[in-house]
N, C-alpha and C. Protein backbone atom coordinates (compact mmCIF):
# COMPACT_ATOMS: atom_id res chain seq x y z
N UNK A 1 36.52 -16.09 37.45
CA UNK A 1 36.24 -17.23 38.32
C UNK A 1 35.64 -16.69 39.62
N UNK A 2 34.66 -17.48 39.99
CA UNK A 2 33.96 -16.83 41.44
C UNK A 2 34.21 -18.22 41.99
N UNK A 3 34.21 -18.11 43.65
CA UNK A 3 34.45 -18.84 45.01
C UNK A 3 32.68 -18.99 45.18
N UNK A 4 32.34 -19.97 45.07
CA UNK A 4 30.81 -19.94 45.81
C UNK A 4 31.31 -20.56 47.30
N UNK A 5 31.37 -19.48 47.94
CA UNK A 5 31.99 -19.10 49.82
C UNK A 5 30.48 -20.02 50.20
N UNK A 6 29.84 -20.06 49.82
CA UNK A 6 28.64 -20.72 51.29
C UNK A 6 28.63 -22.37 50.99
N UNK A 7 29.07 -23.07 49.93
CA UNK A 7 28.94 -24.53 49.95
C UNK A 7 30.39 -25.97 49.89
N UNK A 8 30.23 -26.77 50.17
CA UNK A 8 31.64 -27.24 49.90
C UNK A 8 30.23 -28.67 49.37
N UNK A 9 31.24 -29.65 48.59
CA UNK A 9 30.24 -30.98 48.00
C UNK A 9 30.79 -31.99 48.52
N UNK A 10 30.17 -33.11 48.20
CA UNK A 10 30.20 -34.37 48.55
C UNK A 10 30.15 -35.01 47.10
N UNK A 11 31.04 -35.82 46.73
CA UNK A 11 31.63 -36.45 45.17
C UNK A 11 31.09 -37.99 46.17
N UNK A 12 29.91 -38.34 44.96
CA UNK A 12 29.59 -40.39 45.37
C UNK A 12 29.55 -40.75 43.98
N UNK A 13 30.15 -41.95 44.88
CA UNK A 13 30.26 -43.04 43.57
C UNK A 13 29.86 -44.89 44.03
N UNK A 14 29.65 -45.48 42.99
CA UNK A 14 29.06 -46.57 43.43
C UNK A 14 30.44 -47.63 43.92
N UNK A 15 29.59 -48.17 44.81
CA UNK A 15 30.88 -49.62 45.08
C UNK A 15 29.97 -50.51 44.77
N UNK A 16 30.35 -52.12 44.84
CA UNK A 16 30.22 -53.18 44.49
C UNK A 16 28.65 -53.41 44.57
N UNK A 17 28.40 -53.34 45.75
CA UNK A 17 27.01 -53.81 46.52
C UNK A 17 25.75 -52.78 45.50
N UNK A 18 26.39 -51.60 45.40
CA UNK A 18 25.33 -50.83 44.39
C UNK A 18 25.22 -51.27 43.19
N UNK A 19 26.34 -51.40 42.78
CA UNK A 19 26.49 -51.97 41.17
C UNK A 19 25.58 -53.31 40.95
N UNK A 20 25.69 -54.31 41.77
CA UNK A 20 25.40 -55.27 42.01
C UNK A 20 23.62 -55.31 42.06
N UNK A 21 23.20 -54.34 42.97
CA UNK A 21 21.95 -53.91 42.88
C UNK A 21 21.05 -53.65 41.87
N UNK A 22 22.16 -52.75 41.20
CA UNK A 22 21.91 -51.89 39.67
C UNK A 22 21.62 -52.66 38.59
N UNK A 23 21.96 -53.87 38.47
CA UNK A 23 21.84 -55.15 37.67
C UNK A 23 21.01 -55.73 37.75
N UNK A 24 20.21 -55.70 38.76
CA UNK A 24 19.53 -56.36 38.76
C UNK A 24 17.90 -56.15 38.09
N UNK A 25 18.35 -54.19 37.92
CA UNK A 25 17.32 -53.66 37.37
C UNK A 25 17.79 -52.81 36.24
N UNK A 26 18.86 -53.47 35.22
CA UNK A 26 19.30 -53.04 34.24
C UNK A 26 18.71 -53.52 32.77
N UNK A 27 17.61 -53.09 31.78
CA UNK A 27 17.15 -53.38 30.95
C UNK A 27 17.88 -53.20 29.31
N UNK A 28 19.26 -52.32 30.15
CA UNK A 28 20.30 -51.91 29.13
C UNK A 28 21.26 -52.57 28.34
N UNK A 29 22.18 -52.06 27.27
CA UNK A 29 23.04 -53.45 26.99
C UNK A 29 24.48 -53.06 28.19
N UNK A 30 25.36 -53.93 28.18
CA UNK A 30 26.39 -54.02 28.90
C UNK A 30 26.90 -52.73 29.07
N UNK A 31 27.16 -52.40 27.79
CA UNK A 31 28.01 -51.26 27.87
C UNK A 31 27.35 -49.76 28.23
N UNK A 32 25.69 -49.54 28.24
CA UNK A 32 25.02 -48.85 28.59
C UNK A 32 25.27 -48.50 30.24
N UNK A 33 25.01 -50.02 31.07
CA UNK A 33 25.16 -49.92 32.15
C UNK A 33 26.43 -49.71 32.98
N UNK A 34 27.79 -49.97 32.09
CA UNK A 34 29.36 -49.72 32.61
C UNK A 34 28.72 -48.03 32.65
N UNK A 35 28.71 -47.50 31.14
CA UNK A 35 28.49 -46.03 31.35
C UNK A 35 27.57 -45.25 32.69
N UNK A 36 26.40 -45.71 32.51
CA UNK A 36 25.93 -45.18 33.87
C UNK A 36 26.41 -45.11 34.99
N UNK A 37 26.90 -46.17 34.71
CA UNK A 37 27.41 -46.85 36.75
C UNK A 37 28.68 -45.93 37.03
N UNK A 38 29.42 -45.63 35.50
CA UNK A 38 30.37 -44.66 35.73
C UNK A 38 30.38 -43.25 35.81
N UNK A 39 29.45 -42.61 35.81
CA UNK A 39 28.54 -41.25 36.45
C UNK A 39 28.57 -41.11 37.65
N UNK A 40 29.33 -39.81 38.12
CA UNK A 40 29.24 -39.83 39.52
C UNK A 40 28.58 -38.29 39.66
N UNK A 41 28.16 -38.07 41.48
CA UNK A 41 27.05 -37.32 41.72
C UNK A 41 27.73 -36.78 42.62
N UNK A 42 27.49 -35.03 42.45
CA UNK A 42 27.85 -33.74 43.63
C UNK A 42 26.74 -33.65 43.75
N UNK A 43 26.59 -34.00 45.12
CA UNK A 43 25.62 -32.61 46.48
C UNK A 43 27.11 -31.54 46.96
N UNK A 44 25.79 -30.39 47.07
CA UNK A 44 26.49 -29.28 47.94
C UNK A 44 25.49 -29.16 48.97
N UNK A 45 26.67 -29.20 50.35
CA UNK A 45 25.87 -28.81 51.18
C UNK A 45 26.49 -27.89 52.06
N UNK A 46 26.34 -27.18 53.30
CA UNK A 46 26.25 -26.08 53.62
C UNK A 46 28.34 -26.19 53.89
N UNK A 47 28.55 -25.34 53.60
CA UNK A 47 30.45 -24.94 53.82
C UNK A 47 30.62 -25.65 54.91
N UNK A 48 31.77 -26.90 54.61
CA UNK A 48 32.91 -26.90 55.73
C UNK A 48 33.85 -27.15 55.46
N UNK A 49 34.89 -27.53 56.98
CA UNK A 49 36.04 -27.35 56.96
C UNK A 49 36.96 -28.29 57.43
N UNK A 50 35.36 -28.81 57.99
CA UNK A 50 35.94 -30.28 58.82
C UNK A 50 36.34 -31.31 58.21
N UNK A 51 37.28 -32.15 58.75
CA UNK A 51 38.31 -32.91 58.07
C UNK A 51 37.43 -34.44 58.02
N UNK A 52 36.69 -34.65 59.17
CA UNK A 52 35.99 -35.99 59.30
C UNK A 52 34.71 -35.75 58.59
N UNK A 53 34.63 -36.62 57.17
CA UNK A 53 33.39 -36.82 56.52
C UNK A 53 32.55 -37.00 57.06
N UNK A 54 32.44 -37.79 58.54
CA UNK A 54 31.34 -38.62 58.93
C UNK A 54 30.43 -37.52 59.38
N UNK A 55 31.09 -36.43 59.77
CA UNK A 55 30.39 -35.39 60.05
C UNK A 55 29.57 -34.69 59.92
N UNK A 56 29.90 -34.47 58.72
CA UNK A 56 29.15 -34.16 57.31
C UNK A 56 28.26 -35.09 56.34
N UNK A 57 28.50 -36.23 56.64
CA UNK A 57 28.23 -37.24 55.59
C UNK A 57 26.63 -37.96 56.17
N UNK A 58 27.08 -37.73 57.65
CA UNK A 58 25.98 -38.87 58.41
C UNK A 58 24.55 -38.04 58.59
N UNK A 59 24.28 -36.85 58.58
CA UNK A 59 23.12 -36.15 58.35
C UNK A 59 22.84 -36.05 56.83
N UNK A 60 23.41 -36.55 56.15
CA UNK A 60 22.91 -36.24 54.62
C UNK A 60 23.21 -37.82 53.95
N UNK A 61 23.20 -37.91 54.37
CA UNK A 61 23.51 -39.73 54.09
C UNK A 61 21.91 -40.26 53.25
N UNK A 62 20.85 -40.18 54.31
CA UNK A 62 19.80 -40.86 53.56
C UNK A 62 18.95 -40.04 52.52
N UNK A 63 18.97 -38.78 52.25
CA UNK A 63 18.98 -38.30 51.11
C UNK A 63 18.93 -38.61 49.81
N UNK A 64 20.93 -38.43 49.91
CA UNK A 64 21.74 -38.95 49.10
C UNK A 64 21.23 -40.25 48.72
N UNK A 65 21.24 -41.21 49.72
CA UNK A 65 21.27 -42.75 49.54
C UNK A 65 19.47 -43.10 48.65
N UNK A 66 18.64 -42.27 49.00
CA UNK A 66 17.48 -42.41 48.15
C UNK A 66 17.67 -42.04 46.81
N UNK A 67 18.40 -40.85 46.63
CA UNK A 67 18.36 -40.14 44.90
C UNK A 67 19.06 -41.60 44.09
N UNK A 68 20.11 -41.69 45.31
CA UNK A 68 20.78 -42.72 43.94
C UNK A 68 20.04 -43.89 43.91
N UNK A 69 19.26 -44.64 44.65
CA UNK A 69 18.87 -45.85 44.18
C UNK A 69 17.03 -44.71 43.22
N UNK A 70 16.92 -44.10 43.64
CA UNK A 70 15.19 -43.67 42.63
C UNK A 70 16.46 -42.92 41.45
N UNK A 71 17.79 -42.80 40.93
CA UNK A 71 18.27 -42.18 40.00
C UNK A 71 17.97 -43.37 38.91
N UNK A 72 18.22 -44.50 39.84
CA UNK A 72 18.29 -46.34 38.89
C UNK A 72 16.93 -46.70 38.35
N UNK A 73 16.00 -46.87 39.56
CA UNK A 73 15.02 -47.44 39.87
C UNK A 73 13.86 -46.78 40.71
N UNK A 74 12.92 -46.05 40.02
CA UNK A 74 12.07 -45.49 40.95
C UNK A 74 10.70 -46.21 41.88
N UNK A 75 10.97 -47.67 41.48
CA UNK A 75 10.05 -48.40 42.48
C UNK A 75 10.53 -48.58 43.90
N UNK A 76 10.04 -48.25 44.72
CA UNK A 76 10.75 -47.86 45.69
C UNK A 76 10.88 -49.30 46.83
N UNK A 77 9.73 -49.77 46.44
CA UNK A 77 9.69 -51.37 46.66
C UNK A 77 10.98 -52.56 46.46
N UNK A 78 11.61 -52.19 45.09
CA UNK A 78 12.68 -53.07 45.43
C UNK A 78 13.90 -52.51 45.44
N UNK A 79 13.64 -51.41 46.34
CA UNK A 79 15.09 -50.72 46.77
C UNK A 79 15.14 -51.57 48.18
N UNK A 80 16.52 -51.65 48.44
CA UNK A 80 16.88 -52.51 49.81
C UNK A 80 16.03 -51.87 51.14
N UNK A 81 16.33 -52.38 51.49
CA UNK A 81 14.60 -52.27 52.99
C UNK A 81 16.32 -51.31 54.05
N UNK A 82 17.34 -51.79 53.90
CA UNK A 82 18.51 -51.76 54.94
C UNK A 82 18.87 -50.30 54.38
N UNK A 83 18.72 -48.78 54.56
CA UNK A 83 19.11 -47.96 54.17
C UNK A 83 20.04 -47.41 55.49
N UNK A 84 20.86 -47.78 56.14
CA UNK A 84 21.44 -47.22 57.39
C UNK A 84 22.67 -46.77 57.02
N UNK A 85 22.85 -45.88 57.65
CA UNK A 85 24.37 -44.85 57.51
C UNK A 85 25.27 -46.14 56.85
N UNK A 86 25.74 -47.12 58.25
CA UNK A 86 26.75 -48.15 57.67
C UNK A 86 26.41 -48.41 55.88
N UNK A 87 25.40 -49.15 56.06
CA UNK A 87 24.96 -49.69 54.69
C UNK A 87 25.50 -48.90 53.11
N UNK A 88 25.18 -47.13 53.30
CA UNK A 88 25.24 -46.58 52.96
C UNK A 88 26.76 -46.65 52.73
N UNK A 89 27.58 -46.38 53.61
CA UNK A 89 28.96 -46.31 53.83
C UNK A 89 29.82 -47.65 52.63
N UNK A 90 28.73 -48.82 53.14
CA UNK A 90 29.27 -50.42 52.44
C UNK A 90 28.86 -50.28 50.35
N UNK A 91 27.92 -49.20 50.07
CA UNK A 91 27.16 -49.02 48.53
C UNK A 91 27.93 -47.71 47.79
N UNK A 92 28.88 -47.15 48.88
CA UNK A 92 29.27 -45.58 48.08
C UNK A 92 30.37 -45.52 49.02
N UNK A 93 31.29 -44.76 48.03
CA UNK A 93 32.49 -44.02 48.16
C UNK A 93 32.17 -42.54 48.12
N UNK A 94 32.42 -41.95 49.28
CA UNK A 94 32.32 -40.24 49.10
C UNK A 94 34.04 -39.94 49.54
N UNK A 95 33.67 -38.53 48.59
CA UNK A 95 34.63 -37.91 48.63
C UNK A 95 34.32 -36.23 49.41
N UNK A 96 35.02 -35.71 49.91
CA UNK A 96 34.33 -34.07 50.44
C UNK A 96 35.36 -33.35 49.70
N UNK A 97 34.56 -32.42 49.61
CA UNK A 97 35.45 -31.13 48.52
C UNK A 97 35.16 -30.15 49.01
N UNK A 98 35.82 -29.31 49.50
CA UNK A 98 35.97 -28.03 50.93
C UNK A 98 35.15 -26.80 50.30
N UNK A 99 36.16 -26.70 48.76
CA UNK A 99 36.06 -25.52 48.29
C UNK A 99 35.27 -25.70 46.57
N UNK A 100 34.39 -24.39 46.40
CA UNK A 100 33.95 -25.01 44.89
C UNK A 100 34.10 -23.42 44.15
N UNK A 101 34.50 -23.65 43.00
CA UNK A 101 35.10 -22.64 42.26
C UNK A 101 34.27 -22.57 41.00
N UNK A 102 33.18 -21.61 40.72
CA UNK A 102 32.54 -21.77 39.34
C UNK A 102 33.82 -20.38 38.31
N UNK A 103 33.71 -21.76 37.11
CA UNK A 103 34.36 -20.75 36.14
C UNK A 103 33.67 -20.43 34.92
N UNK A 104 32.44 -20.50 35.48
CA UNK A 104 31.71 -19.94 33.92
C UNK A 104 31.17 -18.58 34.37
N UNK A 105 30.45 -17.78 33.18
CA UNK A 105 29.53 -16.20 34.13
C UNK A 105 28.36 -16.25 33.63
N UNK A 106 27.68 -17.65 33.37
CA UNK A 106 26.11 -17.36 33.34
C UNK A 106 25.85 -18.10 34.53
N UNK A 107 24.55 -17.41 35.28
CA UNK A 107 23.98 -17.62 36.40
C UNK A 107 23.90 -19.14 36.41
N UNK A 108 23.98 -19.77 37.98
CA UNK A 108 23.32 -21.04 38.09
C UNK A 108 21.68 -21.31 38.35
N UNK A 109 21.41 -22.61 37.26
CA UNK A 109 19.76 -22.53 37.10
C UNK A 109 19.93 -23.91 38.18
N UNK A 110 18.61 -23.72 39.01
CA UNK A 110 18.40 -24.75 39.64
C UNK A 110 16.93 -25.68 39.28
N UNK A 111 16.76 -26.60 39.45
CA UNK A 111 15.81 -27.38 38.65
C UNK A 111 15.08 -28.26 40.32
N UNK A 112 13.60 -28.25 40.08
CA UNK A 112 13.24 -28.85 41.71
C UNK A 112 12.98 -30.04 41.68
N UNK A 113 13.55 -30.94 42.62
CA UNK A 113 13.29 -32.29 42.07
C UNK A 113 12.34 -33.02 43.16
């Protein structure tokens, strides 16, 4: 097991207002879209330690908040016009995770998006 020492993540997940969104551009059957919606997403970003998310959360916020609505829907047109920290805050649940522990021993591949 190795410590990757330089990153800690951010765990999002959708709340209501996203889900809600997500429907509206769902061509899937029901149970397609429970599954998706139930997929959740790590960023790593640079190590901390700090206890207040907002900290961490509010410089990487609109990022984040683009991948997941172009993860749904890549017209970017009928993504909500309102992308602001709050907003962000009101569409996702984050979680911070300090420490990240890989337990496999083949290298990590990174892919550019």
């Amino acid at each position: 097991m190795k410590e990757i020492a330089n990153r800690s993540a951010l765990y999002v997940y959708p709340k209501s207002p996203y889900i809600e969104w997500a429907k509206l551009y769902n061509e899937s059957s029901n149970e397609d879209l429970r599954q998706r919606l139930n997929e959740k997403h790590v960023y790593l970003i640079d190590w901390t330690y700090d206890e207040d998310i907002n900290e961490v959360l509010e410089p990487n916020y609109l990022k984040i908040f683009e991948y997941e609505l172009d993860s749904w829907n890549v017209i970017k047109k009928e993504w909500p016009s309102n992308r602001t920290y709050k907003a962000f805050i009101e569409w996702f649940d984050v979680t911070l995770c300090h420490e990240i522990l890989d337990l496999e021993t083949k290298k990590i591949v990174r892919e550019k998006l």
